[in-house]
PDB file of N, CA and C in Angstrom:
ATOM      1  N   UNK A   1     -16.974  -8.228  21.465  1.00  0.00           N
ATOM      2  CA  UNK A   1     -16.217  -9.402  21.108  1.00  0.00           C
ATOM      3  C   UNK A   1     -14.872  -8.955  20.538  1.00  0.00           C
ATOM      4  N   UNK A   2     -13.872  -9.810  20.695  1.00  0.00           N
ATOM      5  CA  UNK A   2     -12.600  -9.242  20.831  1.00  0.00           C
ATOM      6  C   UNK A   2     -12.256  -9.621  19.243  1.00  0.00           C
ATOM      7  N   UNK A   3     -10.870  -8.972  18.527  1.00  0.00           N
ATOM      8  CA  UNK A   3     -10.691  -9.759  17.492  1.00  0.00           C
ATOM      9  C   UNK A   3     -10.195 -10.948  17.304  1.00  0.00           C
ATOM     10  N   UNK A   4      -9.477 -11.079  18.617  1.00  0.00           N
ATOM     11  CA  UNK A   4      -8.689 -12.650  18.429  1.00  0.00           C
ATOM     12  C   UNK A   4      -9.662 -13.764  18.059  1.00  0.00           C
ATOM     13  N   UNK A   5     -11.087 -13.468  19.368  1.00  0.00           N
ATOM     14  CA  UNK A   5     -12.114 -14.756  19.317  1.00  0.00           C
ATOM     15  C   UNK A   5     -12.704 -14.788  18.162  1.00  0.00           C
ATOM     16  N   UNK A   6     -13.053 -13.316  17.336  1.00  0.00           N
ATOM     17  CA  UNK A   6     -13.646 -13.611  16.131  1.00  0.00           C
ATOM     18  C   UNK A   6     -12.823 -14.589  14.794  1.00  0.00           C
ATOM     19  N   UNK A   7     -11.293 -14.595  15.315  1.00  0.00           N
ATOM     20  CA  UNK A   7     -10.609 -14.907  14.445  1.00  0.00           C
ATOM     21  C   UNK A   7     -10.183 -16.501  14.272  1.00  0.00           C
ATOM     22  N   UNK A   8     -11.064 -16.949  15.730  1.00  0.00           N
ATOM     23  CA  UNK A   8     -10.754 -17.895  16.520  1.00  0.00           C
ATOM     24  C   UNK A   8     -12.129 -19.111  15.530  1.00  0.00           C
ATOM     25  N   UNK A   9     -13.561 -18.234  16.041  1.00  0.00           N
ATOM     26  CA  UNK A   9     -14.341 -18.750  15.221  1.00  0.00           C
ATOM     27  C   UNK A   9     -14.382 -18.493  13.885  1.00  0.00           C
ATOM     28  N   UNK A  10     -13.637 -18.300  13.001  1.00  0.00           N
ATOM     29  CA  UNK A  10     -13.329 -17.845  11.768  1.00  0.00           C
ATOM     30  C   UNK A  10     -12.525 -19.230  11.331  1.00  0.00           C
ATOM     31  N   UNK A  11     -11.554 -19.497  12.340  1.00  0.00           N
ATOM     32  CA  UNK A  11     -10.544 -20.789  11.876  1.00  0.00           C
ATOM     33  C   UNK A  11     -11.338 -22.146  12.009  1.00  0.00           C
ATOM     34  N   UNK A  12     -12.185 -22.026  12.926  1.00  0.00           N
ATOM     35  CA  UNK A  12     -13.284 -23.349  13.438  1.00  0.00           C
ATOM     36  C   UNK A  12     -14.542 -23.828  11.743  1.00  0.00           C
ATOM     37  N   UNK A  13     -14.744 -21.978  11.724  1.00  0.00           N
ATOM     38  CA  UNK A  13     -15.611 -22.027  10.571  1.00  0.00           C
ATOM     39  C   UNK A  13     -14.761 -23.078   9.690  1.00  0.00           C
ATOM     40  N   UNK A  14     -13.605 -22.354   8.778  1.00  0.00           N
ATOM     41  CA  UNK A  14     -12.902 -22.886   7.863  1.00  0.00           C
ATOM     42  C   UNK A  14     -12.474 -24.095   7.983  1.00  0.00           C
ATOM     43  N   UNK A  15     -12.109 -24.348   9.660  1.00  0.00           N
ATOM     44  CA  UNK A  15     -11.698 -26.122   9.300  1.00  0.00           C
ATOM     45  C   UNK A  15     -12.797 -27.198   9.241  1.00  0.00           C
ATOM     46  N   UNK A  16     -14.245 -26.460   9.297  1.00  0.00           N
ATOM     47  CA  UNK A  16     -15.535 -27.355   9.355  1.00  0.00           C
ATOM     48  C   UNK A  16     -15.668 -27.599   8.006  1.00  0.00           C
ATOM     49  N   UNK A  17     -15.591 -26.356   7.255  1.00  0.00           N
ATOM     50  CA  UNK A  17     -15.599 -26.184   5.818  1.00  0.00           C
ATOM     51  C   UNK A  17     -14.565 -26.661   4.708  1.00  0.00           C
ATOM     52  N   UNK A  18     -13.820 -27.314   5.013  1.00  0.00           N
ATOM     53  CA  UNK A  18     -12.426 -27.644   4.723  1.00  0.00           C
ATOM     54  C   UNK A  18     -11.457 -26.781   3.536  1.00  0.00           C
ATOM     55  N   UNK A  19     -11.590 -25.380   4.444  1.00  0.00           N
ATOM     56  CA  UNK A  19     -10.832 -24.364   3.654  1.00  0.00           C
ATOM     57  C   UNK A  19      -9.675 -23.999   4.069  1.00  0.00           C
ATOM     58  N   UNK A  20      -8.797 -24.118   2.972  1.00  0.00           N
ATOM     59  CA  UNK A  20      -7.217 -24.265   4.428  1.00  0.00           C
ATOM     60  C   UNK A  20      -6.907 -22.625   4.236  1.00  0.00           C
ATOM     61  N   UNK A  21      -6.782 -21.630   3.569  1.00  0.00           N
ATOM     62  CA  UNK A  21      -6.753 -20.891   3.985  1.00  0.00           C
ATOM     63  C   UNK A  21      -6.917 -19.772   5.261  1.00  0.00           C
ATOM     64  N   UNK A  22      -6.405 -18.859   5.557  1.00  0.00           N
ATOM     65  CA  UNK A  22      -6.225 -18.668   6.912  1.00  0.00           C
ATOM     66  C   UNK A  22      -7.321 -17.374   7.178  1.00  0.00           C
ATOM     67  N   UNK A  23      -8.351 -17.146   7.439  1.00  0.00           N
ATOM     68  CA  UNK A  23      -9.390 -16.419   7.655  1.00  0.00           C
ATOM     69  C   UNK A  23      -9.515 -15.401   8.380  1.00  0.00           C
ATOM     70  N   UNK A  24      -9.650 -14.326   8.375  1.00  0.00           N
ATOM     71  CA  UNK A  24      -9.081 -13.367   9.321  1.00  0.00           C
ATOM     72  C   UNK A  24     -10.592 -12.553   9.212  1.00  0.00           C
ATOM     73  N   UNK A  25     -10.937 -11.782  10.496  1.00  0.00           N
ATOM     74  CA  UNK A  25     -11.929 -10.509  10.508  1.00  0.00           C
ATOM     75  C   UNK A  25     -10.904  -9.490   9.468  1.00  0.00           C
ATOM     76  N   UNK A  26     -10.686  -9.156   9.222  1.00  0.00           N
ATOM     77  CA  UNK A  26     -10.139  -7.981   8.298  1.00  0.00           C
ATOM     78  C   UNK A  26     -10.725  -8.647   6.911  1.00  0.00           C
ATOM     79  N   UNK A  27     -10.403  -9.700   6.697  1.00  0.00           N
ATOM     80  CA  UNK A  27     -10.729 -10.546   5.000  1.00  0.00           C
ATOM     81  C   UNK A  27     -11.897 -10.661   4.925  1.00  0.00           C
ATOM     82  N   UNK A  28     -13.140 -11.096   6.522  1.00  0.00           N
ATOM     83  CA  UNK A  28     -14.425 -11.127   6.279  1.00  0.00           C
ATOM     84  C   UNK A  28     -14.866  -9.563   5.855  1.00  0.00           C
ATOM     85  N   UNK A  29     -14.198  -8.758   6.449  1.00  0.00           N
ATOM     86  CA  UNK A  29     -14.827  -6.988   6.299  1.00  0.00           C
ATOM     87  C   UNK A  29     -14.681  -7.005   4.521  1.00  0.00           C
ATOM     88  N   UNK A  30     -13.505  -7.415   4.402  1.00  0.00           N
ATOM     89  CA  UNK A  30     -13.278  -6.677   3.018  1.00  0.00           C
ATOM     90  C   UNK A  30     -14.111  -7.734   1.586  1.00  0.00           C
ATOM     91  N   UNK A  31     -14.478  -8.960   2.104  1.00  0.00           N
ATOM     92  CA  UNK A  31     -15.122  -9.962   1.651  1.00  0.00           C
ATOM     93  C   UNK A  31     -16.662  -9.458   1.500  1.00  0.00           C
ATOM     94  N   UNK A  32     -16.658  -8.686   2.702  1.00  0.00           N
ATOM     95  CA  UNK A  32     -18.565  -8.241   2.413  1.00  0.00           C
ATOM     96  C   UNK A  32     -18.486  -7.068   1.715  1.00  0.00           C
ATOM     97  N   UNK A  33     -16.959  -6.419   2.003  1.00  0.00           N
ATOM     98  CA  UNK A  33     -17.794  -4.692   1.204  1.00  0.00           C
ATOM     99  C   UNK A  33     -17.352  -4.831  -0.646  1.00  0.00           C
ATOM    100  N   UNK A  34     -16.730  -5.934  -0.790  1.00  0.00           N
ATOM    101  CA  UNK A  34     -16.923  -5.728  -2.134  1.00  0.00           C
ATOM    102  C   UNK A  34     -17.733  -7.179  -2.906  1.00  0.00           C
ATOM    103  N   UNK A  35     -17.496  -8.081  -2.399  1.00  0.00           N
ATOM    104  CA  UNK A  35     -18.228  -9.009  -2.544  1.00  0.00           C
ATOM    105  C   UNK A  35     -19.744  -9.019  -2.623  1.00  0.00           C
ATOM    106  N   UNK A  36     -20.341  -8.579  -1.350  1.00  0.00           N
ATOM    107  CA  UNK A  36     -21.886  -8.747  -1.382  1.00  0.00           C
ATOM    108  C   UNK A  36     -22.059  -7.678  -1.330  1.00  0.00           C
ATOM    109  N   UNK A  37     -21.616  -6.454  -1.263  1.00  0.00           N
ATOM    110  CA  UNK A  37     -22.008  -5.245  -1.409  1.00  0.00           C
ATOM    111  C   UNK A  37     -21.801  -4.933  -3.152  1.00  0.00           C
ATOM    112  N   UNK A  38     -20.803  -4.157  -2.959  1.00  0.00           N
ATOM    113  CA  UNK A  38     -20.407  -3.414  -4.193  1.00  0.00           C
ATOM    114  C   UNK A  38     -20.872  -4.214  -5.942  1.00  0.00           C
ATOM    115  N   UNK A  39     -20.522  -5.441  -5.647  1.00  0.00           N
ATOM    116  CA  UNK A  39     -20.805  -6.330  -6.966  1.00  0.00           C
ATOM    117  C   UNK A  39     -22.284  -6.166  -6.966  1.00  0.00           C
ATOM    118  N   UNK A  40     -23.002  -6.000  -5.875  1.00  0.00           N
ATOM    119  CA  UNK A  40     -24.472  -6.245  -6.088  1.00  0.00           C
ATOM    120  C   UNK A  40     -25.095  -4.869  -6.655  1.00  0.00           C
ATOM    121  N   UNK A  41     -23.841  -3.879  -6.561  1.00  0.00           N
ATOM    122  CA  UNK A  41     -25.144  -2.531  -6.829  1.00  0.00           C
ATOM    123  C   UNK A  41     -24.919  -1.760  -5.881  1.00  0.00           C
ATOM    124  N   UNK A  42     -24.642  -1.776  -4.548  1.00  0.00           N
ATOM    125  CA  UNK A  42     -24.984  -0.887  -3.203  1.00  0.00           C
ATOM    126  C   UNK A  42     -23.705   0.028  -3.686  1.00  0.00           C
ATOM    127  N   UNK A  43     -24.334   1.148  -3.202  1.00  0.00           N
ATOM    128  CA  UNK A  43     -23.430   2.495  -3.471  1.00  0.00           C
ATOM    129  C   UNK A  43     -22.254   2.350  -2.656  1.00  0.00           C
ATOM    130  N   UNK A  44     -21.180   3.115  -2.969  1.00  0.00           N
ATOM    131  CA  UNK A  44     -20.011   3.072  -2.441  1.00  0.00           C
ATOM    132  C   UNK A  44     -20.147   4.359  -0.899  1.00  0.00           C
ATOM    133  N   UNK A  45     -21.028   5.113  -1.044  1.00  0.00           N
ATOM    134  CA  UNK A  45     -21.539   5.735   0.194  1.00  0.00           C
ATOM    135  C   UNK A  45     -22.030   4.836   1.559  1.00  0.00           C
ATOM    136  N   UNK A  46     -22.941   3.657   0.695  1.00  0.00           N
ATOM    137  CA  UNK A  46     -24.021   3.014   1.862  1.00  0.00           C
ATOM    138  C   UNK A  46     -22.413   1.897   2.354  1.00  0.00           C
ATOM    139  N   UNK A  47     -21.655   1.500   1.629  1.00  0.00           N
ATOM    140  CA  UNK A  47     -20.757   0.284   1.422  1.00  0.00           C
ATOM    141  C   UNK A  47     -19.935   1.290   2.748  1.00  0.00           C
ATOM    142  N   UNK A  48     -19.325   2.741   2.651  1.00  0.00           N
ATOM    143  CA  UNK A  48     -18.541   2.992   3.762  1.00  0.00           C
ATOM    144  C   UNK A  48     -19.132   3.220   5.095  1.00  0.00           C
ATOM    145  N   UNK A  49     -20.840   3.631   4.997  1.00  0.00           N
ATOM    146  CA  UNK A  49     -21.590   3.457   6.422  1.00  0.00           C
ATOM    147  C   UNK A  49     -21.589   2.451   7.325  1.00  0.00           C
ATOM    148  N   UNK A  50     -21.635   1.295   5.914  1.00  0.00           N
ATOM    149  CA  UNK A  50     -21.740  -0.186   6.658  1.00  0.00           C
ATOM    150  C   UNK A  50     -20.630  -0.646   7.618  1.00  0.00           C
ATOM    151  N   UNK A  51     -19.559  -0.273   6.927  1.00  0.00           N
ATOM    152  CA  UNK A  51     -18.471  -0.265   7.284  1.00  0.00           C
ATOM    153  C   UNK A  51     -17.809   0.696   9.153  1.00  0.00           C
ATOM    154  N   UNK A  52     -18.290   1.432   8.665  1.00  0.00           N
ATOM    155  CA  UNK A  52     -18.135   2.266  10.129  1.00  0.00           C
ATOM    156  C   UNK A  52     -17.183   3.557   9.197  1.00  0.00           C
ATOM    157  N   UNK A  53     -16.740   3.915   8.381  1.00  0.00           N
ATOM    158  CA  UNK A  53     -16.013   4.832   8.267  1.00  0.00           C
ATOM    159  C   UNK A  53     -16.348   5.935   8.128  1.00  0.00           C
ATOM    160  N   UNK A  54     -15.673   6.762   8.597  1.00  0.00           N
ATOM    161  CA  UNK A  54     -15.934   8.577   8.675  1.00  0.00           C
ATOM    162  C   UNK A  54     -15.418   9.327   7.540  1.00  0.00           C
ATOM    163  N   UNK A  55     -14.831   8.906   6.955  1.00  0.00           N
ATOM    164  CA  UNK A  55     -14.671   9.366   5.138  1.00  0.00           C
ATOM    165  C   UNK A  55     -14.558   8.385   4.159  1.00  0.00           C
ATOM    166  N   UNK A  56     -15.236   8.820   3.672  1.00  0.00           N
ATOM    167  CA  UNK A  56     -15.467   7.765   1.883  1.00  0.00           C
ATOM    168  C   UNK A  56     -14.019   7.550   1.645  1.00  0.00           C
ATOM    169  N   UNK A  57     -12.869   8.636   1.759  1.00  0.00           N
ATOM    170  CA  UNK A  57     -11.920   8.290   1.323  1.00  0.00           C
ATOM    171  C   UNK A  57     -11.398   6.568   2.129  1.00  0.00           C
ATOM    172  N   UNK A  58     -11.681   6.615   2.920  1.00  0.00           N
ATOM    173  CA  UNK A  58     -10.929   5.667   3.736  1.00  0.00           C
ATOM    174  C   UNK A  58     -11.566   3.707   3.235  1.00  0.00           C
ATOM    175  N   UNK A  59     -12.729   3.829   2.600  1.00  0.00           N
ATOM    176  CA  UNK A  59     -13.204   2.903   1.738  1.00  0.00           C
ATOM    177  C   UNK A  59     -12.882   2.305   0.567  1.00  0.00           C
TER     178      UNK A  59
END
């Protein structure tokens, strides 16, 4: 799935939800790795796996 379409159902989400802000796949990534990840406890190791990254630094 491409990023545009994800970004596409991202705007559909928000205008169902009546969030006017502008929703992007990059904001959902960074929305889960500190949001429901990191606040909850999950290590900053498991948080860059989830993620896809090949160095911690890049997390």
């Amino acid at each position: 799935m491409s990023n545009q379409k994800l970004n596409s159902y991202l705007k559909e989400i928000a205008d169902q939800c009546g969030i006017k802000k502008n929703l992007t796949f990059h904001m959902a990534r960074h929305t889960f790795a500190t949001t429901v990840t990191l606040s909850n406890g999950v290590p900053i190791e498991t948080v860059s796996k989830l993620l896809g990254h090949t160095k911690l630094a890049t997390t």
